[in-house]
C-alpha atoms as a PDB file:
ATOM      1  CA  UNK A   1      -0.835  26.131 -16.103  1.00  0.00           C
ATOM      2  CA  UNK A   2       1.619  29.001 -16.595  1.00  0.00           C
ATOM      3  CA  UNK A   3       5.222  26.903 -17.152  1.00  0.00           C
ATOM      4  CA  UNK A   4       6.698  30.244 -15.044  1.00  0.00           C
ATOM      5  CA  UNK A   5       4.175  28.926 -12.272  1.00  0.00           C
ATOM      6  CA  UNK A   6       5.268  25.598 -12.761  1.00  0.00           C
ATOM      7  CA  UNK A   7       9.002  26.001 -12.481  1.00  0.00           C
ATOM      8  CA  UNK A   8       7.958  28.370  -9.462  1.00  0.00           C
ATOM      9  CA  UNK A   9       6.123  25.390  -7.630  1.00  0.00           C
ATOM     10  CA  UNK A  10       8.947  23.082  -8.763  1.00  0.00           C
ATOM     11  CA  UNK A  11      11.765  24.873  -7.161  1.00  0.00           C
ATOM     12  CA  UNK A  12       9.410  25.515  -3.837  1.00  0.00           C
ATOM     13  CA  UNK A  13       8.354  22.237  -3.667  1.00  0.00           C
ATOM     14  CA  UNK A  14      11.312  20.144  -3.023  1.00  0.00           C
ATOM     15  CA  UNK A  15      12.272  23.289   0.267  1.00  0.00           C
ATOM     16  CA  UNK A  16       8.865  22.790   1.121  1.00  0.00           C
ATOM     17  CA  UNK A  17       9.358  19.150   1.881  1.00  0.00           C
ATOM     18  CA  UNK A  18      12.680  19.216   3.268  1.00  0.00           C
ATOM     19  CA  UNK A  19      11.254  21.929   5.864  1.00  0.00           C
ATOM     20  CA  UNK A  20       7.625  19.602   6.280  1.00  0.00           C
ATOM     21  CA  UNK A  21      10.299  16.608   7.495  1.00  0.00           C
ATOM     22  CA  UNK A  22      12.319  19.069   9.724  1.00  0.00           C
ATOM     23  CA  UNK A  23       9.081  19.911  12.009  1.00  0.00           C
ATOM     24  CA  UNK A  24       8.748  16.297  12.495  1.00  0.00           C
ATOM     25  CA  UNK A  25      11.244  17.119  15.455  1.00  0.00           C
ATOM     26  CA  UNK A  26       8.236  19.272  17.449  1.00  0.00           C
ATOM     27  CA  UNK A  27       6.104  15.953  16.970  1.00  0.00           C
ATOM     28  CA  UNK A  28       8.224  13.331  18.628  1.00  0.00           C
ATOM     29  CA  UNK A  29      10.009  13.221  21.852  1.00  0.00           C
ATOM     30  CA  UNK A  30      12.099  10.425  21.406  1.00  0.00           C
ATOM     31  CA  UNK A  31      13.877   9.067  18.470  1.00  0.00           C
ATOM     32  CA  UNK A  32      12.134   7.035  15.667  1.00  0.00           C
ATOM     33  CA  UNK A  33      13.137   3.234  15.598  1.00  0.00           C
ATOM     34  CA  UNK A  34      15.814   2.283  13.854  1.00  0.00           C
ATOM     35  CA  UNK A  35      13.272   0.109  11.800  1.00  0.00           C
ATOM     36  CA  UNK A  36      11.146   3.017  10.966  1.00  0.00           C
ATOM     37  CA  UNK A  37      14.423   5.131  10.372  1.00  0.00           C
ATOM     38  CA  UNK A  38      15.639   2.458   7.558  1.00  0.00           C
ATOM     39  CA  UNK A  39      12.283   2.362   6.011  1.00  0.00           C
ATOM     40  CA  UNK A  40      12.146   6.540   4.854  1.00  0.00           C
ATOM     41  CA  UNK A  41      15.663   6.300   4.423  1.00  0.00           C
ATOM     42  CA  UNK A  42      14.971   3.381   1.582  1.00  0.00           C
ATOM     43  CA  UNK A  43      12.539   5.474   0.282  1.00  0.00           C
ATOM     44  CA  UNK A  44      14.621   7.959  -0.398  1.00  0.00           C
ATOM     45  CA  UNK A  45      16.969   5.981  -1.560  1.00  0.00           C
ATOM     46  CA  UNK A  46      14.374   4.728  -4.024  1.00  0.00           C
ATOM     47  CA  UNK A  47      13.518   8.209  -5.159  1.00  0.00           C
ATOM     48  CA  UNK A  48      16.748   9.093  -6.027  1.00  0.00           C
ATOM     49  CA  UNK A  49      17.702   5.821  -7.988  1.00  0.00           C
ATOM     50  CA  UNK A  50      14.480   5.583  -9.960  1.00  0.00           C
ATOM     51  CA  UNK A  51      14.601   9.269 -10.155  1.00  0.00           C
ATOM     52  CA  UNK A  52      18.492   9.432 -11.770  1.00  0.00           C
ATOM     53  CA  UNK A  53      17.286   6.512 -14.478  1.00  0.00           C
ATOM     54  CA  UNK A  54      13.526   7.598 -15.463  1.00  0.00           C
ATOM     55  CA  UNK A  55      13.761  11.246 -14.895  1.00  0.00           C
ATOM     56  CA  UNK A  56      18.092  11.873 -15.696  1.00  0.00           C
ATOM     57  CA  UNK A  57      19.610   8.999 -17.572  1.00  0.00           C
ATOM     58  CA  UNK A  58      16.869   7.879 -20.174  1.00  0.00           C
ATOM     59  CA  UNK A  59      16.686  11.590 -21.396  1.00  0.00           C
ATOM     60  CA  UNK A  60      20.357  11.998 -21.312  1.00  0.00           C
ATOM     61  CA  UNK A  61      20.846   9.187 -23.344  1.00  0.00           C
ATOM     62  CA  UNK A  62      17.791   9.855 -25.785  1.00  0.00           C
ATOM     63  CA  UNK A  63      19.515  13.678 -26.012  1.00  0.00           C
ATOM     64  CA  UNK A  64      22.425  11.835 -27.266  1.00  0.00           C
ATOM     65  CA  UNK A  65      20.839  10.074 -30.009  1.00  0.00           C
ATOM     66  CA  UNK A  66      21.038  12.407 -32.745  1.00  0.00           C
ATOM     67  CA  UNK A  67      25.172  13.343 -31.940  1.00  0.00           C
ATOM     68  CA  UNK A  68      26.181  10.024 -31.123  1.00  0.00           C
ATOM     69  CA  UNK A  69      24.554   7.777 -33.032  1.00  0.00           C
ATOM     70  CA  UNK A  70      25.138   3.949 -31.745  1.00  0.00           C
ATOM     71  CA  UNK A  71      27.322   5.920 -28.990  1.00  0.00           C
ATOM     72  CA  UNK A  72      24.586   7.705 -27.601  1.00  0.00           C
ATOM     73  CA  UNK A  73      25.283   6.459 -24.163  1.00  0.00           C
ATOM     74  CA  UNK A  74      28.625   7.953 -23.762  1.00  0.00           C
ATOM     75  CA  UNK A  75      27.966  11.355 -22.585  1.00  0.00           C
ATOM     76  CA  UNK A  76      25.880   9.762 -19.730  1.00  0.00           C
ATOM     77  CA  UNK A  77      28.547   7.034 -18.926  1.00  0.00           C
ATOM     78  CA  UNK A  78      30.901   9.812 -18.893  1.00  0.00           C
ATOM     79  CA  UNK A  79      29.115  12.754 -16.588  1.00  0.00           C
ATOM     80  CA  UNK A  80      27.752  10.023 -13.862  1.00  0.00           C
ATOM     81  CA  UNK A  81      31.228   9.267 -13.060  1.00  0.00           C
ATOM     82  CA  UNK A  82      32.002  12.808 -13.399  1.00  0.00           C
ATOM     83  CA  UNK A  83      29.061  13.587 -10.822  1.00  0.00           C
ATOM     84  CA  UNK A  84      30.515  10.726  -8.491  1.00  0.00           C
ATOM     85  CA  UNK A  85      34.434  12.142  -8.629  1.00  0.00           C
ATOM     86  CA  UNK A  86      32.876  15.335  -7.864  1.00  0.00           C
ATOM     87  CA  UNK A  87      31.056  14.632  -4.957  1.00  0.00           C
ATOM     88  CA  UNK A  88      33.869  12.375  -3.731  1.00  0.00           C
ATOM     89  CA  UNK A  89      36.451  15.562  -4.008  1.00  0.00           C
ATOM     90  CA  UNK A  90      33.911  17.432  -1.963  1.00  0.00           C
ATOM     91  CA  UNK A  91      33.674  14.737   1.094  1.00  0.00           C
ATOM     92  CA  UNK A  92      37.542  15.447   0.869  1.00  0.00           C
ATOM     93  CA  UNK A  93      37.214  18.941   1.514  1.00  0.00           C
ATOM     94  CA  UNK A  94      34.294  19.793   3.482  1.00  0.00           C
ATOM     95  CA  UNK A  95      34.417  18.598   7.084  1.00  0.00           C
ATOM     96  CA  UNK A  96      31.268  16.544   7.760  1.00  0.00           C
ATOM     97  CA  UNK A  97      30.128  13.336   9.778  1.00  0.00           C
ATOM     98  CA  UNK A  98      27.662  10.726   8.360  1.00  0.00           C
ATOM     99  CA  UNK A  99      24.766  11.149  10.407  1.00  0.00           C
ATOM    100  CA  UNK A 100      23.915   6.899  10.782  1.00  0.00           C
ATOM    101  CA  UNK A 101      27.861   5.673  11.241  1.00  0.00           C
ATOM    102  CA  UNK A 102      28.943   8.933  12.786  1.00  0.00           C
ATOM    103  CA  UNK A 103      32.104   8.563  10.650  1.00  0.00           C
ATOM    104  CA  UNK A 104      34.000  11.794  10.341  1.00  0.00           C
ATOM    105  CA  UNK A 105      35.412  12.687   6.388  1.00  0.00           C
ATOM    106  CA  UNK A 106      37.128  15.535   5.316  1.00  0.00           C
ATOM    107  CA  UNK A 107      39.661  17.982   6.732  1.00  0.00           C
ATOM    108  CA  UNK A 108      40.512  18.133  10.625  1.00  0.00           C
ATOM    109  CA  UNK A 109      38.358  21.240  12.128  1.00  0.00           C
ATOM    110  CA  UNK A 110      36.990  23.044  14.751  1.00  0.00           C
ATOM    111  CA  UNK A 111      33.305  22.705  13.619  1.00  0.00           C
ATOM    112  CA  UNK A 112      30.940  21.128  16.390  1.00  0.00           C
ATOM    113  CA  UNK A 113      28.892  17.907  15.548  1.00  0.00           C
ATOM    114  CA  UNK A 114      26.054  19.613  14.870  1.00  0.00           C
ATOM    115  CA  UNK A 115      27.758  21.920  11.866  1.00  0.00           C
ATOM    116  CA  UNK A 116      29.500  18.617  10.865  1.00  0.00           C
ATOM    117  CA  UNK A 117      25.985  16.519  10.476  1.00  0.00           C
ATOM    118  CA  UNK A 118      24.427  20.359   9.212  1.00  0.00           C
ATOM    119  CA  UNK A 119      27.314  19.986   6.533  1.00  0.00           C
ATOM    120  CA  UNK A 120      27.232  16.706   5.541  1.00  0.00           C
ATOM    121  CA  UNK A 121      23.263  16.735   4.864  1.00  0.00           C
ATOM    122  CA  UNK A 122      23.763  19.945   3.111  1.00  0.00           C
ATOM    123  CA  UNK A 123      26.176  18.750   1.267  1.00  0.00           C
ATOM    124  CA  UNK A 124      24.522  16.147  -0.603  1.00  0.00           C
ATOM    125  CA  UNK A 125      21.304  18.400  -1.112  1.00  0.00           C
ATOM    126  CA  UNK A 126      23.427  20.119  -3.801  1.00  0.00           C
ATOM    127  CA  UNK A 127      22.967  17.156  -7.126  1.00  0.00           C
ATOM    128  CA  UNK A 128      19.414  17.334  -5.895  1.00  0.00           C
ATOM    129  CA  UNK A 129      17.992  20.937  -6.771  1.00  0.00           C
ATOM    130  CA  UNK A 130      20.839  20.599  -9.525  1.00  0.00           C
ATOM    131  CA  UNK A 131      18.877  18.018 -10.991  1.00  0.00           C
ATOM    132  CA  UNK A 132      15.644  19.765 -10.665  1.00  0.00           C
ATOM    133  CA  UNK A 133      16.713  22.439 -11.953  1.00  0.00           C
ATOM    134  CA  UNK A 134      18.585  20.743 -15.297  1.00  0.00           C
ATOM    135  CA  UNK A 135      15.582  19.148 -15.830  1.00  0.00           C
ATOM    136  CA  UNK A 136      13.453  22.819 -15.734  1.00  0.00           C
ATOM    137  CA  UNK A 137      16.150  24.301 -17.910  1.00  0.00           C
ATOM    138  CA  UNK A 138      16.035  21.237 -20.672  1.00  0.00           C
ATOM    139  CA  UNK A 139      11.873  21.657 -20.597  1.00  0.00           C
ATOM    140  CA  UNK A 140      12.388  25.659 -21.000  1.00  0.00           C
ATOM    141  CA  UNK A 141      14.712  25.443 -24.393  1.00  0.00           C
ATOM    142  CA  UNK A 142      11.894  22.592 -25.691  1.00  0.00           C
ATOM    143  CA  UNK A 143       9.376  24.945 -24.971  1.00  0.00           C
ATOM    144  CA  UNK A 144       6.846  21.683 -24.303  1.00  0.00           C
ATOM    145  CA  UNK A 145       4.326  21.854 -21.924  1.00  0.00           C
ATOM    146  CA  UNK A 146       4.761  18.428 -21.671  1.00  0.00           C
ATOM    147  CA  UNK A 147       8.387  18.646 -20.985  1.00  0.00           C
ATOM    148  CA  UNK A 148       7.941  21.403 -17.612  1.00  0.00           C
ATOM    149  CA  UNK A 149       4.967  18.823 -16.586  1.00  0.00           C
ATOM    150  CA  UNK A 150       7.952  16.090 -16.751  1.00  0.00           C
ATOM    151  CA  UNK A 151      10.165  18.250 -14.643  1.00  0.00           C
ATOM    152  CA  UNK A 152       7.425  18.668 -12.105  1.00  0.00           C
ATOM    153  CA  UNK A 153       7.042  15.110 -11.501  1.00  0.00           C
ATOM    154  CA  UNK A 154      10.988  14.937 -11.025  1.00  0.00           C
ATOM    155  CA  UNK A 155      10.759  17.585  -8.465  1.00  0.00           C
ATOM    156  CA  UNK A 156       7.813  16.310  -6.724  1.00  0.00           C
ATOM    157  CA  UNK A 157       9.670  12.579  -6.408  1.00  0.00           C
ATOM    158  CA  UNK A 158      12.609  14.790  -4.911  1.00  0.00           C
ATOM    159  CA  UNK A 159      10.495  16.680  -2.870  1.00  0.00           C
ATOM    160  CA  UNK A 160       8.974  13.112  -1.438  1.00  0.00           C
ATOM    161  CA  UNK A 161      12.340  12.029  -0.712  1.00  0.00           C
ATOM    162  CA  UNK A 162      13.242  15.659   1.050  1.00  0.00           C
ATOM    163  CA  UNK A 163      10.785  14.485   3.440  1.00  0.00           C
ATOM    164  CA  UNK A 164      12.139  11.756   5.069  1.00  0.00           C
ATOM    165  CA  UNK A 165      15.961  13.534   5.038  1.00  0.00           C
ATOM    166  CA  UNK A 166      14.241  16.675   6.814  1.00  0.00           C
ATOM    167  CA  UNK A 167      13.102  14.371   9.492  1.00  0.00           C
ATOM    168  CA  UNK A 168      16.702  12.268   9.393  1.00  0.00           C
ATOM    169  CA  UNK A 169      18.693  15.129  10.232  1.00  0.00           C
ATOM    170  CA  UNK A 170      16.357  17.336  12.665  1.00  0.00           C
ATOM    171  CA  UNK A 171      15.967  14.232  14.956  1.00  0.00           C
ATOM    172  CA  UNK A 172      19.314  13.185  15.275  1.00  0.00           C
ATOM    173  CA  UNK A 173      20.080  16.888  15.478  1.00  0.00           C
ATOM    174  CA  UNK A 174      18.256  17.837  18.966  1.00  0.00           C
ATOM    175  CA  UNK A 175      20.284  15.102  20.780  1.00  0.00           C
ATOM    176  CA  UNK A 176      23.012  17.224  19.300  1.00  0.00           C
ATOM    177  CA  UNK A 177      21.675  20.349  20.114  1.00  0.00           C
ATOM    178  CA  UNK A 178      19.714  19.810  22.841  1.00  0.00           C
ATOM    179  CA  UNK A 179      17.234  22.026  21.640  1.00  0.00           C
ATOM    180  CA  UNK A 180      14.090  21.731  19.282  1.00  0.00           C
ATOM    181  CA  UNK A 181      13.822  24.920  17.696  1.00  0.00           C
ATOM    182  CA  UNK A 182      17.947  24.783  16.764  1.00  0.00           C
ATOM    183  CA  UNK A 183      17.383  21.025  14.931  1.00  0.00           C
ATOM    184  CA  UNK A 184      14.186  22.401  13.122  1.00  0.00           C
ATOM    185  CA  UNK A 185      16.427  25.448  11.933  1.00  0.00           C
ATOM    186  CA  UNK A 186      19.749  23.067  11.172  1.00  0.00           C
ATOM    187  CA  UNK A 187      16.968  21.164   9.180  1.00  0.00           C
ATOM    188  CA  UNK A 188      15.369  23.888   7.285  1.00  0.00           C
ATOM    189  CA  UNK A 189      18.745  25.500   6.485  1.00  0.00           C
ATOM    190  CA  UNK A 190      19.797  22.391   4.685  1.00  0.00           C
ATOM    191  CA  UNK A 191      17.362  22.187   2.341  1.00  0.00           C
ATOM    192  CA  UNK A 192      17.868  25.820   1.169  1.00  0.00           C
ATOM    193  CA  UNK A 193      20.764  24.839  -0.905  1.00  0.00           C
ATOM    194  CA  UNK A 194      18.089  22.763  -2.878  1.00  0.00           C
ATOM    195  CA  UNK A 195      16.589  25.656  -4.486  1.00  0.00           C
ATOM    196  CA  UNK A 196      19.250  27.804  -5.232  1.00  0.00           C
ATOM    197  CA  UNK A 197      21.190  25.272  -6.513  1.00  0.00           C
ATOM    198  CA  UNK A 198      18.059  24.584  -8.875  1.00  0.00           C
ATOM    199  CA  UNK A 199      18.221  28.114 -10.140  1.00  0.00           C
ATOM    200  CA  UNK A 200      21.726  27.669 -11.131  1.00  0.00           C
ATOM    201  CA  UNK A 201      21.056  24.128 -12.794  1.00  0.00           C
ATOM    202  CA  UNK A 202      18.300  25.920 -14.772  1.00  0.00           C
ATOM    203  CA  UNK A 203      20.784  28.379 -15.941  1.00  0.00           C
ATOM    204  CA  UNK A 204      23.258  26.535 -16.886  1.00  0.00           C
ATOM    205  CA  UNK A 205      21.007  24.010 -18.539  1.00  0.00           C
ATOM    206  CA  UNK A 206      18.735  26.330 -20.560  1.00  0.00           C
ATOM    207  CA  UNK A 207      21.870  28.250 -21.770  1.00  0.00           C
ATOM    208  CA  UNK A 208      24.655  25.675 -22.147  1.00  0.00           C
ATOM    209  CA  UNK A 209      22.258  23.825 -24.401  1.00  0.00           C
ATOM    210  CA  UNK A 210      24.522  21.674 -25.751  1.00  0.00           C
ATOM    211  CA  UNK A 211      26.020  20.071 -22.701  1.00  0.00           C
ATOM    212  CA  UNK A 212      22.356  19.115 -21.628  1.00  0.00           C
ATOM    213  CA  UNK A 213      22.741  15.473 -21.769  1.00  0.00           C
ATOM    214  CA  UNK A 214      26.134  16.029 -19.776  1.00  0.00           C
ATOM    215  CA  UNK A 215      24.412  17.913 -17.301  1.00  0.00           C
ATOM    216  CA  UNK A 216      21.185  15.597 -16.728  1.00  0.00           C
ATOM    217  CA  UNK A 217      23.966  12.626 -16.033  1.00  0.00           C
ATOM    218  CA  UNK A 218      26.016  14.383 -13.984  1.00  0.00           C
ATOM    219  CA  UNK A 219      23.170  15.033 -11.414  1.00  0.00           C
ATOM    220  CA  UNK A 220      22.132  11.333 -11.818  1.00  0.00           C
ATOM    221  CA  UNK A 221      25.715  10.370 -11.321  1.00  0.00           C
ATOM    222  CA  UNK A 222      25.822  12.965  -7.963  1.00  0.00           C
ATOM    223  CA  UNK A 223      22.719  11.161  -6.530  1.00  0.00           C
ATOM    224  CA  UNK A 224      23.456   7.618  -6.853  1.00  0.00           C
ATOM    225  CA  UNK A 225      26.995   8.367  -5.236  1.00  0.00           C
ATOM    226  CA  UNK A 226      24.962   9.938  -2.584  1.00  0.00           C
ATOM    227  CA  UNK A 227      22.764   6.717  -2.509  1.00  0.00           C
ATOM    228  CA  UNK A 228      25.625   4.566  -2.451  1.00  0.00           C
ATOM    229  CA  UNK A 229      27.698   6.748   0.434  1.00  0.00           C
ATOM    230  CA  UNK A 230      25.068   7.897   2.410  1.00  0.00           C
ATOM    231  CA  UNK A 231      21.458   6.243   2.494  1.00  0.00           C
ATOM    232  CA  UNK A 232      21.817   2.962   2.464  1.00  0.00           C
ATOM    233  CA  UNK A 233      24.889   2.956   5.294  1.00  0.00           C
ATOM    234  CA  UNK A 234      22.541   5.062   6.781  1.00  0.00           C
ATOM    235  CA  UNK A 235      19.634   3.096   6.500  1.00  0.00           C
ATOM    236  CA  UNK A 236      21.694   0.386   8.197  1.00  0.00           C
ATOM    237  CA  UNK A 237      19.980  -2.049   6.246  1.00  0.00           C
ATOM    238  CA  UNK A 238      21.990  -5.198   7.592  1.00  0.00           C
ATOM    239  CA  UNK A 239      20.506  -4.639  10.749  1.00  0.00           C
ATOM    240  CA  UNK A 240      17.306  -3.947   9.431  1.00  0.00           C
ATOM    241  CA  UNK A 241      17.129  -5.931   5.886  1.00  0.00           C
ATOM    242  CA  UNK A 242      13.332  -5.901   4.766  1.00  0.00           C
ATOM    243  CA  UNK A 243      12.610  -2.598   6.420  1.00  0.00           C
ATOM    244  CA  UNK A 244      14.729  -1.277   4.328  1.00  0.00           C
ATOM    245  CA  UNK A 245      14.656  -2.953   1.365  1.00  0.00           C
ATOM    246  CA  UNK A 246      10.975  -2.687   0.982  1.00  0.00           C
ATOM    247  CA  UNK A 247      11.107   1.248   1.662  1.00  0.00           C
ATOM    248  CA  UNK A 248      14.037   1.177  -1.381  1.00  0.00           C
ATOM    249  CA  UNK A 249      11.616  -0.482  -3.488  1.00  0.00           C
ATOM    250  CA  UNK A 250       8.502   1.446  -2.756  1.00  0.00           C
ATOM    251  CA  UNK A 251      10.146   4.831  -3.020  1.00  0.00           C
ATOM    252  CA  UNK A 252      11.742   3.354  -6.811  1.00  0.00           C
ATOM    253  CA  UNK A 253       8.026   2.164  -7.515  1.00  0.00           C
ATOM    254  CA  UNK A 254       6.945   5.720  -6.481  1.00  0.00           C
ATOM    255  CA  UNK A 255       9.314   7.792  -8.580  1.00  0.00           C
ATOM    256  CA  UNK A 256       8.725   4.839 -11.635  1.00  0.00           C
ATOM    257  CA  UNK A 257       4.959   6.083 -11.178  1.00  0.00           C
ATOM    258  CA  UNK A 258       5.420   9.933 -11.151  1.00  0.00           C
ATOM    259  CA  UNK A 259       7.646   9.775 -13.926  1.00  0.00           C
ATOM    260  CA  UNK A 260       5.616   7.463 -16.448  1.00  0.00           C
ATOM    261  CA  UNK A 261       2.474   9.147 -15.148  1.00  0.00           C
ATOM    262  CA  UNK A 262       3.925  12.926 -15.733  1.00  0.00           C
ATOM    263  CA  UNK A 263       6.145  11.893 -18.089  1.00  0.00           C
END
């Protein structure tokens, strides 16, 4: 396949998904449990760890080889704190609430609750079409087939992952809302930033070729902070502790599978 077509289907994909989960809301009339709620949100969860090692890390690190010698693991240890601080600095200054605690962060504002949860999901979309799209931009300058077949598994584990956030923040949103067609749209809109942020990632990536292995980290780094901050609080796994823990390790096993299978 045409890697143009692939990068194309790549970049669609993970919107796709993210939009699939959002029309969830026209399906149910009432909430999802809490226990079915903590098993997509581990999955995600999942996705996005495995995803940051197999598809971010490993490469970064294997990048680094040839520059760094015994200290090839520096650039990553460096840019996945670097991804954390930034998405730390942005809680601080975009106004947002955490859709499971309902904890406010960021500046005082006017915003409603739903811009606040439209925000916060939004938000934390951004590291994810970054990702996809570093990982497009490092296949493009190695010119492998192999490499853009790589990158499509990456998105595809994203876009799997997309799926269960879709539905996490179009639910929640119509209680908000109080109407269907307003969560689907808060929904859709927040996976938007996915793709363009991809097309940036892919520029920056394919042009900046020598901060690749900075770049691949730093996405990693943005994700698990997002993990860490967001999905598993979310997930509320105390209250639900194999629900979610099993849906954490079947979305890892997942992404572990896409990865060494497209890898």
């Amino acid at each position: 396949m045409n890697n143009t077509i692939l990068i194309i289907i790549g970049f669609s994909i993970i919107f796709i998904m993210t939009t699939l989960g959002s029309s969830l809301v026209f399906l149910f009339r009432k909430e999802i449990s809490q226990g079915i709620n903590s098993f997509l949100l581990g999955i995600a969860g999942g996705i996005m760890v495995a995803a940051s090692i197999w598809s971010l890390i490993m490469p970064s690190i294997e990048m680094s080889e040839e520059s760094f010698g015994d200290f090839a693991w520096f650039p990553a240890a460096v840019s996945i704190i670097l991804g954390g601080i930034v998405l730390a600095l942005l809680d601080k200054i975009v106004p947002h609430m955490h859709n499971g605690t309902h904890q406010e962060e960021g500046p005082k504002s006017h915003f409603s609750k739903s811009m606040k949860l439209f925000f916060a999901v939004t938000l934390h979309n951004i590291p994810e079409g970054l990702a996809v799209g570093f990982a497009f931009g490092a296949a493009a300058v190695a010119g492998d087939n192999a490499a853009f077949i790589s990158a499509l598994g990456l998105a595809i584990g994203i876009g799997i992952q997309n799926f269960p956030e879709g539905a996490a923040i179009s639910l929640p949103m119509r209680q908000v809302t109080g109407s269907s067609v307003k969560a689907f749209l808060f929904g859709m809109g927040s996976g938007i930033v996915e793709p363009l942020s991809a097309i940036v990632g892919f520029f920056l990536a394919s042009h900046l070729i020598v901060l690749q292995p900075w770049l691949l980290a730093f996405s990693a780094g943005a994700m698990l902070f997002v993990v860490a901050e967001d999905l598993i609080p979310d997930a509320n796994i105390s209250e639900n502790p194999h629900t979610g823990t099993w849906g954490f390790m079947i979305g890892f096993i997942i992404m572990m599978i896409l990865d060494v299978a497209l890898g």
